[in-house]
Protein backbone atom coordinates (compact mmCIF):
# COMPACT_ATOMS: atom_id res chain seq x y z
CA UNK A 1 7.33 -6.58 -1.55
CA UNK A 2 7.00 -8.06 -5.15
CA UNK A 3 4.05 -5.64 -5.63
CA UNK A 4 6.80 -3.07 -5.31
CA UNK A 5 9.62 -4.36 -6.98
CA UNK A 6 7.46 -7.32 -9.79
CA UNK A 7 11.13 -8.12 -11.72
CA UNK A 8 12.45 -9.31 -8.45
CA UNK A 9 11.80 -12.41 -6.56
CA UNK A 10 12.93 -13.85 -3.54
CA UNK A 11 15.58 -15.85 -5.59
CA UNK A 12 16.86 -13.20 -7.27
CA UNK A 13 16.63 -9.98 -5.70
CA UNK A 14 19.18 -7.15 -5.56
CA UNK A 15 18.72 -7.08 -1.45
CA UNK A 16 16.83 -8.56 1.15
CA UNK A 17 13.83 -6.84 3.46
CA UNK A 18 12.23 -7.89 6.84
CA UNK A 19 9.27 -5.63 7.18
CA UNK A 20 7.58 -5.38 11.04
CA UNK A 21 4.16 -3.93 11.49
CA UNK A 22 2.96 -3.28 15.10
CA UNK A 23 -0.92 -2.87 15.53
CA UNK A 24 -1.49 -0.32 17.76
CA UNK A 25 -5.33 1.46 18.23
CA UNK A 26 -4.89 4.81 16.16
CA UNK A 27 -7.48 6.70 14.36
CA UNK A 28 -5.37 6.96 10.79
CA UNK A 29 -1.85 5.76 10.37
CA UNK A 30 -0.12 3.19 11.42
CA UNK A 31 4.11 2.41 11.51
CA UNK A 32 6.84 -0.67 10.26
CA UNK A 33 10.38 -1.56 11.56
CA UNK A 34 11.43 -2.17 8.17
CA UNK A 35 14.96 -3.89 7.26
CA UNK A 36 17.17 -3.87 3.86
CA UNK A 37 20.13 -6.15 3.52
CA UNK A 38 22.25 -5.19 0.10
CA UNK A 39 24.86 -6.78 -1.43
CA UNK A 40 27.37 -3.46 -1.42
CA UNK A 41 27.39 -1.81 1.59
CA UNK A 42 25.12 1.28 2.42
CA UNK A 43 26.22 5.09 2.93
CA UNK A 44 23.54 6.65 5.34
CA UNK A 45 23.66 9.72 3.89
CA UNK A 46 22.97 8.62 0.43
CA UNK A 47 20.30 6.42 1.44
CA UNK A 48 18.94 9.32 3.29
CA UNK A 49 19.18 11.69 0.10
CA UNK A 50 17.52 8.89 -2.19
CA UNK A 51 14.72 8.50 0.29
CA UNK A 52 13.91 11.86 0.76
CA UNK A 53 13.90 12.40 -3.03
CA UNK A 54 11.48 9.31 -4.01
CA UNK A 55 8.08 10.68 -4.29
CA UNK A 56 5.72 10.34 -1.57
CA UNK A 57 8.19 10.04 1.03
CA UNK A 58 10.19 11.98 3.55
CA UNK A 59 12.71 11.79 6.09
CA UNK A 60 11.91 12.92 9.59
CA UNK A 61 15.29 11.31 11.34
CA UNK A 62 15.77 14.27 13.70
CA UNK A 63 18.27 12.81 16.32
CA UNK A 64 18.75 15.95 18.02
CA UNK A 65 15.40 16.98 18.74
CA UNK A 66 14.17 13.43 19.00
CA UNK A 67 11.88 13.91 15.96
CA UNK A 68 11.26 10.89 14.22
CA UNK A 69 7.86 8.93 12.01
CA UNK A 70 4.66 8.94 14.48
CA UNK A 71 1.40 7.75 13.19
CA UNK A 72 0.18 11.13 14.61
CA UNK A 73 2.23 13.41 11.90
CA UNK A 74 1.69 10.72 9.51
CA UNK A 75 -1.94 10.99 9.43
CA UNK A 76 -4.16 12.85 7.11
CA UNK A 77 -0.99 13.26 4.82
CA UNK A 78 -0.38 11.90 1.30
CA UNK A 79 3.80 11.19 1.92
CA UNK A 80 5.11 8.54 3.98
CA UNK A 81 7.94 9.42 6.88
CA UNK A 82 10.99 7.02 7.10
CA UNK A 83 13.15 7.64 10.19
CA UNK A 84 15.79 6.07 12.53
CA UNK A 85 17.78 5.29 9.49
CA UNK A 86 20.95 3.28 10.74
CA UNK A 87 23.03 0.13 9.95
CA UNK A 88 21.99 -2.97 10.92
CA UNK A 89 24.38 -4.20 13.81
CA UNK A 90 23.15 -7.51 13.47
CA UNK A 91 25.07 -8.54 10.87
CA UNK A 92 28.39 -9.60 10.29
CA UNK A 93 29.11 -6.21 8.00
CA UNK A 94 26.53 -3.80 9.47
CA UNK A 95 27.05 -1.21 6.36
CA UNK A 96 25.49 -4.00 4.12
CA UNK A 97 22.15 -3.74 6.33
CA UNK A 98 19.60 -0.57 6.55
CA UNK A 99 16.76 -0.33 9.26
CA UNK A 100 14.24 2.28 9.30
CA UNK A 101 11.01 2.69 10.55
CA UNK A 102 8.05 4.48 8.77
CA UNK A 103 4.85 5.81 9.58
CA UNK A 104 1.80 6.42 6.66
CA UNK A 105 -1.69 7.14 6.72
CA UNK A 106 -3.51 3.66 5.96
CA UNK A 107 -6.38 5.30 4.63
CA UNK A 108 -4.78 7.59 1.73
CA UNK A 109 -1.62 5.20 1.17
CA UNK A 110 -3.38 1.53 2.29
């Protein structure tokens, strides 16, 4: 959002984003399908690393044991989870695209 980011605009920003919020009833938290389209293309891993190192996020992309953002684990906790991390097969180059989805508490992160 330009909240986020105030040096770029629509007309000049670094990357694109298409943000999805579903309203579901929960008591604390609530989730977003959120995707990134870059200029360069995007190495999952390193996007994965830079995530989990920004403060007030973590990754919980657990393919394995299907563990991935819930508003349940989300709530009453200060960091935000970002899962599913994958290219975006939509576009022509998927590695230029990055979908996630996140879960936060609305009440201690808004």
């Amino acid at each position: 959002s330009a909240s986020a980011w105030p040096d770029v605009g629509p007309a000049g920003a670094p990357f694109g984003v298409t943000a999805t919020c579903i309203r579901v009833p929960t008591l604390r938290a609530h989730c977003e399908s959120i995707n990134l389209t870059f200029r360069n293309p995007v190495d999952l891993d390193v996007a994965r690393k830079l995530i989990n190192e920004a403060p007030g996020v973590v990754v919980v992309d657990d393919r394995v044991n299907n563990k991935f953002p819930e508003p349940i684990d989300a709530s009453d906790k200060d960091d935000v989870q970002v899962g599913r991390l994958r290219h975006d097969l939509s576009l022509n180059n998927p590695k230029l695209g990055l979908d996630m989805f996140i879960a936060g508490d609305q009440i201690r992160k808004g």
